[in-house]
Protein backbone atom coordinates (compact mmCIF):
# COMPACT_ATOMS: atom_id res chain seq x y z
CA UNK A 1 4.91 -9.29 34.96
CA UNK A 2 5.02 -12.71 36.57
CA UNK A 3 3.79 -14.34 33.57
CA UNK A 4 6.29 -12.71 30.85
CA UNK A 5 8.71 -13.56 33.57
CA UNK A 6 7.84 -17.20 33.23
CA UNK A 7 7.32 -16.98 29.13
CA UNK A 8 10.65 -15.46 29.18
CA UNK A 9 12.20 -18.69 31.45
CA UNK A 10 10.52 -21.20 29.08
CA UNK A 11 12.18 -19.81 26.14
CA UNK A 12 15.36 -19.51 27.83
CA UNK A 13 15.36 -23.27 28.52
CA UNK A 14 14.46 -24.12 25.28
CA UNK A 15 17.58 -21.99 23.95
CA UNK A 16 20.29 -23.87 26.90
CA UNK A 17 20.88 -26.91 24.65
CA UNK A 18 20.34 -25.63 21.30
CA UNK A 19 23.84 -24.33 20.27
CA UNK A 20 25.12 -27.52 19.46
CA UNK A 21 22.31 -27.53 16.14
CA UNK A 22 22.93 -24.03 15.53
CA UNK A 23 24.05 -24.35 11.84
CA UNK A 24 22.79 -21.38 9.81
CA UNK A 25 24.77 -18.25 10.36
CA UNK A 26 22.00 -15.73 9.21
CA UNK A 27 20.94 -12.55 11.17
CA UNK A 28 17.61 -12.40 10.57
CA UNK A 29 16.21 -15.77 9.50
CA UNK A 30 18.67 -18.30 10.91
CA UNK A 31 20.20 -19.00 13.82
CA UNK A 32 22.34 -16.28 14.77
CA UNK A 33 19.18 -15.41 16.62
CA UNK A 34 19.74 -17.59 19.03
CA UNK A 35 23.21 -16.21 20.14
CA UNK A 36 22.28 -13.01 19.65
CA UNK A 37 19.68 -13.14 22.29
CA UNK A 38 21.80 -15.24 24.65
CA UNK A 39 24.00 -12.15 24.52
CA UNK A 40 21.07 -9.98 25.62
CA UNK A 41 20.51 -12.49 28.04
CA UNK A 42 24.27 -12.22 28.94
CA UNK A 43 24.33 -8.69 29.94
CA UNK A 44 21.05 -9.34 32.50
CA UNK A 45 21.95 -12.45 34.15
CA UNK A 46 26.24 -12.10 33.95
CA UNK A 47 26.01 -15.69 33.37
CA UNK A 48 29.34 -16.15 31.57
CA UNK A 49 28.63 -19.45 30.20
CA UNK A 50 26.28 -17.87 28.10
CA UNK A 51 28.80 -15.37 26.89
CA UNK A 52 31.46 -18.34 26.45
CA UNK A 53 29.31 -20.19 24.50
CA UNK A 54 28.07 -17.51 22.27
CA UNK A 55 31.99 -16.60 21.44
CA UNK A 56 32.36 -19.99 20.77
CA UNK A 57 29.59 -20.81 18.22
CA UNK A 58 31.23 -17.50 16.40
CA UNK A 59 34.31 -18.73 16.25
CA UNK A 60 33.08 -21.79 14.78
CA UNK A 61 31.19 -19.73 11.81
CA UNK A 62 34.62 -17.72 11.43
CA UNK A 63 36.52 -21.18 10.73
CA UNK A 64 34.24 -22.41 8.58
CA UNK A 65 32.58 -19.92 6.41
CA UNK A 66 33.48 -19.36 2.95
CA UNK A 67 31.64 -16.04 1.82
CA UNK A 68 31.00 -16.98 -2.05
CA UNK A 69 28.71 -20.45 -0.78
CA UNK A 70 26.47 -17.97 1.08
CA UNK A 71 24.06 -15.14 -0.34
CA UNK A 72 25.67 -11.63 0.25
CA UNK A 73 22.07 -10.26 1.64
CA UNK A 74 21.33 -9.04 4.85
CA UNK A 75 18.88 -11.12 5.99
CA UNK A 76 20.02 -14.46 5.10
CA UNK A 77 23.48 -14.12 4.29
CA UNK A 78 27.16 -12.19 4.16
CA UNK A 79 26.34 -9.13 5.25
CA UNK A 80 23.97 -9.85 7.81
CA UNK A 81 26.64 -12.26 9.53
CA UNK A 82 29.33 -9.56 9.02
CA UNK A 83 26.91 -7.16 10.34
CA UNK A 84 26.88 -8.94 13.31
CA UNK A 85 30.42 -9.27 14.65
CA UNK A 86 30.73 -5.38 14.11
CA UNK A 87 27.74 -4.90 16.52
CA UNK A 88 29.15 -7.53 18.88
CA UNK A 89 32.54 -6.03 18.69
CA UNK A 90 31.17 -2.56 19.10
CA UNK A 91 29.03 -3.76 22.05
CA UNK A 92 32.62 -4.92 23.59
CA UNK A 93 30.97 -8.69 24.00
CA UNK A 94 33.84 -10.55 21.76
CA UNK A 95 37.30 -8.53 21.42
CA UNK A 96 38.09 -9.34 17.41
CA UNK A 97 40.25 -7.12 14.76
CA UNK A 98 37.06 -6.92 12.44
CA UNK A 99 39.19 -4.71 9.64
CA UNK A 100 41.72 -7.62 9.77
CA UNK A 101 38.86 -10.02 9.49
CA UNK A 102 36.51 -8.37 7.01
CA UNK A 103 38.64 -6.34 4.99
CA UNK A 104 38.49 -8.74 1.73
CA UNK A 105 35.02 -9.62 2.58
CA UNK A 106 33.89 -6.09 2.35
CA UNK A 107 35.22 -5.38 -1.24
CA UNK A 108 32.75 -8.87 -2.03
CA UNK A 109 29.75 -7.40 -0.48
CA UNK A 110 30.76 -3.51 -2.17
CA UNK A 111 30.62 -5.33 -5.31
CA UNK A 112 27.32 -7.09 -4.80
CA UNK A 113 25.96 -4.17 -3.36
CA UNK A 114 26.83 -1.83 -6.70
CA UNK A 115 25.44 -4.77 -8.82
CA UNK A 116 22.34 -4.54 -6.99
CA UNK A 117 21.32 -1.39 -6.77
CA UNK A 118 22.38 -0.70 -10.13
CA UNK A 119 19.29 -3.60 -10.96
CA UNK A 120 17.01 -1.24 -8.82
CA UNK A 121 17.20 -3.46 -6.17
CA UNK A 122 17.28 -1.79 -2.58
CA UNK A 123 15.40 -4.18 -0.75
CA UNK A 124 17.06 -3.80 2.95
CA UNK A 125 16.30 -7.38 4.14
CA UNK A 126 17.29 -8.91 0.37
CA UNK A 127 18.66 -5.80 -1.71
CA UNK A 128 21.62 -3.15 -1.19
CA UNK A 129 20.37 -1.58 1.34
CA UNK A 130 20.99 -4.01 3.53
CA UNK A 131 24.57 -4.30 2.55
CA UNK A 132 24.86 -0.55 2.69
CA UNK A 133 23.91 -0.47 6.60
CA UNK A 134 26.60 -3.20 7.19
CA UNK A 135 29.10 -0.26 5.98
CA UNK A 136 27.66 2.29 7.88
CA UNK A 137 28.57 0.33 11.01
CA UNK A 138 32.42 -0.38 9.19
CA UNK A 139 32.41 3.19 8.50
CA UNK A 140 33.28 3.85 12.25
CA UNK A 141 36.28 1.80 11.41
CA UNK A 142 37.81 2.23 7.98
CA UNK A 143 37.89 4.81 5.42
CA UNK A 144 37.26 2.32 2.77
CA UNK A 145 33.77 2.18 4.17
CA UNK A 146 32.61 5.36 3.83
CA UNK A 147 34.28 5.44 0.06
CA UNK A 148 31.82 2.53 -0.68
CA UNK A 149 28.70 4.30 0.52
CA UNK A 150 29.76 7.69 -1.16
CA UNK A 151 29.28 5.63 -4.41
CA UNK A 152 26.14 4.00 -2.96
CA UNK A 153 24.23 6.97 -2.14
CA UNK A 154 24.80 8.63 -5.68
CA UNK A 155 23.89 5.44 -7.46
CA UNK A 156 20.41 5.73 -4.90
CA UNK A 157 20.06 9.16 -5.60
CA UNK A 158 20.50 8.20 -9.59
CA UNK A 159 17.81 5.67 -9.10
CA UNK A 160 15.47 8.12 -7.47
CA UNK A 161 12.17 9.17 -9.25
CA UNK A 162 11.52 12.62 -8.55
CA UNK A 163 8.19 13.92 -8.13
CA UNK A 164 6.84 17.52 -9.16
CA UNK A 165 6.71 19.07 -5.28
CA UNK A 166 10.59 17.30 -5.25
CA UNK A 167 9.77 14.73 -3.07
CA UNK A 168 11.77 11.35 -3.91
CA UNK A 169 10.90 7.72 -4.03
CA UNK A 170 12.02 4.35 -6.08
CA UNK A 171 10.34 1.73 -7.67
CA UNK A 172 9.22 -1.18 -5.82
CA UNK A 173 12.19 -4.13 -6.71
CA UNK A 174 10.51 -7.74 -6.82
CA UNK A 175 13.26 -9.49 -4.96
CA UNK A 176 11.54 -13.43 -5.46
CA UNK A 177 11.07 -12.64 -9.68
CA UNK A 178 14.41 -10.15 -9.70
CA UNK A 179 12.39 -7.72 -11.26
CA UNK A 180 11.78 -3.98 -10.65
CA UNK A 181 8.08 -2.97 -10.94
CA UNK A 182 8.57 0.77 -12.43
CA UNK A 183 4.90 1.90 -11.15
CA UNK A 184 4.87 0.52 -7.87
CA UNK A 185 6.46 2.00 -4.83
CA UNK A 186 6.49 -0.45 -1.56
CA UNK A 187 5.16 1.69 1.58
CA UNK A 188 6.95 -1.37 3.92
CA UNK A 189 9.79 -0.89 6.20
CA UNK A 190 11.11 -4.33 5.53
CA UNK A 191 11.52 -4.19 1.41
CA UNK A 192 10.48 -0.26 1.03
CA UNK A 193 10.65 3.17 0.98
CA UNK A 194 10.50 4.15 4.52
CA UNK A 195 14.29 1.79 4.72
CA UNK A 196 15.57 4.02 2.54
CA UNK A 197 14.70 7.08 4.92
CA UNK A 198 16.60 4.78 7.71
CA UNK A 199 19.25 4.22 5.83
CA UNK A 200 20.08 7.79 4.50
CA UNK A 201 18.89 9.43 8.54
CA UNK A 202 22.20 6.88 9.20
CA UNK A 203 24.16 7.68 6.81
CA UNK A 204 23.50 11.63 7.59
CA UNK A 205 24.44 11.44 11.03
CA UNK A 206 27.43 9.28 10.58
CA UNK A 207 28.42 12.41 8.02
CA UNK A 208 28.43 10.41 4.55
CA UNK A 209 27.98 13.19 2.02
CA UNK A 210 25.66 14.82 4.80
CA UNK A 211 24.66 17.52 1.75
CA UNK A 212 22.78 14.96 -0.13
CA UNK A 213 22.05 12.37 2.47
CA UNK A 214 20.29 15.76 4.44
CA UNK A 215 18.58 16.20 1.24
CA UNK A 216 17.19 12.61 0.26
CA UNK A 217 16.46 11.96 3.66
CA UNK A 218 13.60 15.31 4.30
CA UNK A 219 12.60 14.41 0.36
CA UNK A 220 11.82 10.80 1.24
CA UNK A 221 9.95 12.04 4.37
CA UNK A 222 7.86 14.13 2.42
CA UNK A 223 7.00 11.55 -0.12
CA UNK A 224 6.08 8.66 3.16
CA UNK A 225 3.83 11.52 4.60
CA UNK A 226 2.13 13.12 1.52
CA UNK A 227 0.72 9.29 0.93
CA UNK A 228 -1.59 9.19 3.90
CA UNK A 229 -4.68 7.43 3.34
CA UNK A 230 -8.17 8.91 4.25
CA UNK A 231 -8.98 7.93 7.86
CA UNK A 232 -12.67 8.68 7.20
CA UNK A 233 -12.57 5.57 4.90
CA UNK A 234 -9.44 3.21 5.87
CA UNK A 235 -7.92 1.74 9.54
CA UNK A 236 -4.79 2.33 8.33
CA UNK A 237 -2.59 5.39 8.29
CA UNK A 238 -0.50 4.63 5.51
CA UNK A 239 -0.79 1.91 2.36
CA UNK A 240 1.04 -1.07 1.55
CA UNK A 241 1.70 0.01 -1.78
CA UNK A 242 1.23 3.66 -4.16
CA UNK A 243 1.39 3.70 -7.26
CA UNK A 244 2.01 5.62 -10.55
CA UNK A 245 -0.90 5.46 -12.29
CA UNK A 246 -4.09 5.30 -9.28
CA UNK A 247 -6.59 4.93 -12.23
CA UNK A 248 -5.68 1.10 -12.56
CA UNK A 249 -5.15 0.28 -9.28
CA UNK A 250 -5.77 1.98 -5.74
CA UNK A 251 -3.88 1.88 -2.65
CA UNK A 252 -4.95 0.01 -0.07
CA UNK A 253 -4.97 -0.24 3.62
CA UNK A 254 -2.25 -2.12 5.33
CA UNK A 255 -1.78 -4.53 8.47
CA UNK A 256 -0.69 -3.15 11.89
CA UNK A 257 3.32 -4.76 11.50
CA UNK A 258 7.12 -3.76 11.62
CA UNK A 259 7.52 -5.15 7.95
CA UNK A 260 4.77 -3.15 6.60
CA UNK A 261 2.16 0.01 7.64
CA UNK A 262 1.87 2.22 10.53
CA UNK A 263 4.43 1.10 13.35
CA UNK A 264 7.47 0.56 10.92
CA UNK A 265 7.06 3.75 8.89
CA UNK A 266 6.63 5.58 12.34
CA UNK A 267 9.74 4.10 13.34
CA UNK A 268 11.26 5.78 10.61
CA UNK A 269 9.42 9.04 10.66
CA UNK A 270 10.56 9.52 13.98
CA UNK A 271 14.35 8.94 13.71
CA UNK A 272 13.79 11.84 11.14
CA UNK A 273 11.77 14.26 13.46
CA UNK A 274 14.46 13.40 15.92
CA UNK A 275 17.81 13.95 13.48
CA UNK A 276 16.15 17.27 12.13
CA UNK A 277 14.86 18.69 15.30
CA UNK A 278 11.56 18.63 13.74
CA UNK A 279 8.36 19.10 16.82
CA UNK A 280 5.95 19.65 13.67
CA UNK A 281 6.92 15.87 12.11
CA UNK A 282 7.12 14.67 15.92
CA UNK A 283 3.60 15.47 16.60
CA UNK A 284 2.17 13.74 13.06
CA UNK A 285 4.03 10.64 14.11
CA UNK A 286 2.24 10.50 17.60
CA UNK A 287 -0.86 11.41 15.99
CA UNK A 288 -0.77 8.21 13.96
CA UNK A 289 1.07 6.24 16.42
CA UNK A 290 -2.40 7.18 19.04
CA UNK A 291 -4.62 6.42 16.12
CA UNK A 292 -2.56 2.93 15.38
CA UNK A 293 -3.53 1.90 19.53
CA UNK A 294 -6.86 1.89 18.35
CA UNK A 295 -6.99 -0.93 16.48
CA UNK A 296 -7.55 -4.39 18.13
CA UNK A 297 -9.51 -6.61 15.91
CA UNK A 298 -7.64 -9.06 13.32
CA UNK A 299 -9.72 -7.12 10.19
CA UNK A 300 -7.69 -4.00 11.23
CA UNK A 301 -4.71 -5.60 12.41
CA UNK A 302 -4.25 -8.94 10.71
CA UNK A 303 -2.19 -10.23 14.08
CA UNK A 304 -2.26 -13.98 13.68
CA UNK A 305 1.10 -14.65 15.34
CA UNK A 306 3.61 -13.18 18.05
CA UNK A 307 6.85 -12.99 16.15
CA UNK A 308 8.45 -9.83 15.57
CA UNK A 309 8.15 -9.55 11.76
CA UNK A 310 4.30 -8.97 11.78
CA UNK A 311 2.86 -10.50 15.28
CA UNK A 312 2.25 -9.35 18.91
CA UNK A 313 5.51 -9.21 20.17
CA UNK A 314 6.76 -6.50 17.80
CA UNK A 315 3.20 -4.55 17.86
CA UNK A 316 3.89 -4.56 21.57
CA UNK A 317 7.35 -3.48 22.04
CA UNK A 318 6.98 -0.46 19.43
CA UNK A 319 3.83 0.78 21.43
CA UNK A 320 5.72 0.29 24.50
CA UNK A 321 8.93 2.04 22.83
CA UNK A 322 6.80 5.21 21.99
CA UNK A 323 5.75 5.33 25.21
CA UNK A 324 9.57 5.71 26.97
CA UNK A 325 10.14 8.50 24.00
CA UNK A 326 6.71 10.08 24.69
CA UNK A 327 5.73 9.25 27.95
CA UNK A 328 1.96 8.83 25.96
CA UNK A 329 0.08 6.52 28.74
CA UNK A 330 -1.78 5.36 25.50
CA UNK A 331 0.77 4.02 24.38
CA UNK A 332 1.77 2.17 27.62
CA UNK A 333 -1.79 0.89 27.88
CA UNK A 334 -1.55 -0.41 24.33
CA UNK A 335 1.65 -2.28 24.92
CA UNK A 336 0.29 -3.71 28.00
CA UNK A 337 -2.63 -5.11 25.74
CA UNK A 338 -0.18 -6.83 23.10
CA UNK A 339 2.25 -8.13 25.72
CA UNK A 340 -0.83 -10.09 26.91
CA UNK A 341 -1.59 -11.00 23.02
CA UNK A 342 1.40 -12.09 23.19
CA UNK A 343 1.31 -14.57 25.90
CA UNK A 344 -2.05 -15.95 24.92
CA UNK A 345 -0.15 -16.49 21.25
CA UNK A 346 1.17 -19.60 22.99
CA UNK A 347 -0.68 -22.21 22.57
CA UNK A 348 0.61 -25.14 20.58
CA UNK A 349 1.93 -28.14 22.20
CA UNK A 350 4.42 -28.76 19.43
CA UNK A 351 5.58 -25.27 19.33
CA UNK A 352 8.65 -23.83 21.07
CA UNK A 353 7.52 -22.34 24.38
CA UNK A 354 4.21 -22.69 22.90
CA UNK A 355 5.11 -20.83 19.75
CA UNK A 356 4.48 -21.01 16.13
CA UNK A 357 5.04 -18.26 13.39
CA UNK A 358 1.92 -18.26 11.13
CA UNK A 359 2.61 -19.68 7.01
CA UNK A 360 -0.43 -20.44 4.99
CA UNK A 361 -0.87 -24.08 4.40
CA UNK A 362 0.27 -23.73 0.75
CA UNK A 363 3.60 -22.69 1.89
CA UNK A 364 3.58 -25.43 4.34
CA UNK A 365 1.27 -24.17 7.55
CA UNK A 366 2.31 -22.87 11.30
CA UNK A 367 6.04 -23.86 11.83
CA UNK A 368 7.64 -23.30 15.07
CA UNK A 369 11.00 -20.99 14.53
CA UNK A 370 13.98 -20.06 16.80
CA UNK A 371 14.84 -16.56 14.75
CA UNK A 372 14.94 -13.58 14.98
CA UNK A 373 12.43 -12.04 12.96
CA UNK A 374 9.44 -14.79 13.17
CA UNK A 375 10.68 -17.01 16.02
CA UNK A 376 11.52 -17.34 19.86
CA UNK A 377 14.92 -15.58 19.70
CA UNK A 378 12.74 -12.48 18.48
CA UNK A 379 10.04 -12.64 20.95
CA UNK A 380 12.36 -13.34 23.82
CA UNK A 381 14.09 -10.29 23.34
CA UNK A 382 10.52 -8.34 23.93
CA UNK A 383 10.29 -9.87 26.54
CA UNK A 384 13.46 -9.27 28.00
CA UNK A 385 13.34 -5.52 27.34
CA UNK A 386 10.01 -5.80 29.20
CA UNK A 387 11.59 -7.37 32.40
CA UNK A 388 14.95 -6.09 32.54
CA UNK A 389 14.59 -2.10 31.11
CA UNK A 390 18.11 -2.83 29.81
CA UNK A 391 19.08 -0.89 26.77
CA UNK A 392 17.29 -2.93 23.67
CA UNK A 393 19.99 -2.10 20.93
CA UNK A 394 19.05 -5.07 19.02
CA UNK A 395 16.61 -2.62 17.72
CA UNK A 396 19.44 -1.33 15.25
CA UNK A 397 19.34 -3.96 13.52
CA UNK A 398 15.98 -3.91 12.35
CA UNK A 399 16.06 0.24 11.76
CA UNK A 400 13.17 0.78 14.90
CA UNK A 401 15.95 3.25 15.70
């Protein structure tokens, strides 16, 4: 514990003078990060400078921002930012009239979220289903909300394929060439399927059209568990990819990650054992979650960094998060072993706190990163949850719950 204790001090160090550079106001790869885990921070330490200074930096982004000079996405844009001062606001951190604040920008984003997934594109970090969670938070607030995802969910359901045994899924969108691949379906909780079966367990329990949300959601369940690979022949559970036509090209195995294979999809497999009361789906998912602690090695893993997108840090707090909901001591044990991958991740000199988030060298090599998904900001909060025990809700916003 010592050590995480001191990882966690080095990070926070690094993060006391770097407000005044924070310049990107995206959720998940920018630097709202950064403020995001000072907040975290916040509520363990009561250091109100921290809280002062992350009000402050928001502020700034409120005075400044003009919505149509950013992308509307979730990740990197609008609706991530917009995203974010709901869950601050609903944490009670920053006291701000969000429907007086948002209300124009949320007819923007409805737009660009019909336009999208009218394209086929429901890509939750790029796509409108990332959009589409920012109104299931605004839901809580405005009726308008909930209008918007009435027409989003029958648009989803319209873009559904439906199988013969009636379970559902959508073609995999290719977000970088804005292009939907009609016989590929992504297995990969960061562009794929199992988001959708987040985003409609959500939108069921917040009561949108709960009939058909009820509906998509067990059909999209059955269609993430009926495409389990052989575990006489592959390490993984689940694929990266199925596809239409298995003749011309095969599934194959996938790495041990949040953004794709077995510890994202059982994120969302269990949020829907948990909303239907369902022991049967409950036990499958801790099946594969025990079978998941048994890989180590970097062929069956393909761990080469700590970040939370596809490294230690994330492999470690979902283990460790199974374990609380299980009280499985492998999955204690397991965590235990990537919390200490996780510290021996840093070792670069030039890196923050030692870190670096891995990019081949054709896409310009190891870069250190202050975000949320590959950098610091992301690893600190593991780290904190660790240490502290304090309620991790920045899990929300990456659909682990």
């Amino acid at each position: 514990m010592k050590q995480l204790e001191k990882k966690l001090e080095d990070i926070v160090q690094i993060f006391k003078n770097k407000y005044t550079s924070v310049n990107q106001p995206n959720l998940i790869g920018g630097d709202l990060g950064i403020i995001l885990f000072n907040l975290h921070l916040y509520e363990y330490s009561h250091d109100n400078l921290l809280l002062d200074k992350a009000v402050g930096k928001i502020e700034q982004y409120l005075s400044q921002m003009i919505v149509e000079d950013y992308d509307p996405t979730y990740c990197n844009g609008v609706a991530g930012f917009t995203f974010f001062l709901e869950y601050i606001e609903q944490k009670g951190w920053m006291e701000i009239d969000t429907n007086e604040i948002l209300g124009e920008i949320d007819e923007y984003l409805y737009l660009q979220m019909m336009r999208m997934i009218k394209a086929g594109n429901y890509d939750f970090l790029h796509g409108a289903i990332g959009i589409g969670y920012y109104f299931i938070y605004r839901s809580r607030k405005t009726k308008i909300a909930r209008q918007y995802l009435e027409d989003f969910v029958i648009e989803l359901d319209n873009q559904a394929v439906i199988n013969n045994d009636l379970s559902m899924k959508w073609p995999f969108y290719d977000f970088t060439n804005n292009i939907s691949q009609k016989d590929e379906f992504n297995m990969g909780l960061a562009h794929g399927i199992p988001s959708i079966l987040s985003f409609l367990l959500k939108a069921y329990k917040e009561e949108i059209m709960p009939v058909k949300t009820r509906k998509m959601a067990l059909a999209t369940t059955q269609y993430i568990l009926k495409n389990q690979l052989d575990p006489s022949i592959y390490y993984s559970q689940f694929p990266d990819f199925t596809y239409g036509n298995e003749k011309s090209k095969k599934s194959k195995p996938s790495r041990l990650a949040w953004c794709y294979g077995d510890l994202g999809i059982c994120c969302s497999l269990w949020q829907s054992a948990l909303v239907f009361d369902d022991n049967i789906l409950k036990n499958i998912t801790i099946n594969i979650m025990v079978r998941a602690s048994q890989r180590r090695s970097f062929e069956e893993t393909r761990i080469n960094d700590a970040g939370l997108c596809h490294g230690s840090a994330m492999a470690a707090h979902i283990f460790q998060r199974f374990y609380d909901w299980t009280n499985e001591l492998t999955f204690k044990e397991t965590a235990d072993y990537w919390y200490d991958v996780t510290l021996k991740m840093a070792i670069f000199t030039d890196g923050y706190a030692g870190y670096k988030n891995f990019s081949p060298k054709e896409y310009g090599g190891e870069q250190p990163s202050y975000n949320f998904l590959q950098g610091i900001s992301g690893i600190g909060l593991v780290l904190l949850y660790r240490i502290s025990g304090l309620d991790p809700s920045w899990e929300e916003l990456l659909f682990i719950r």
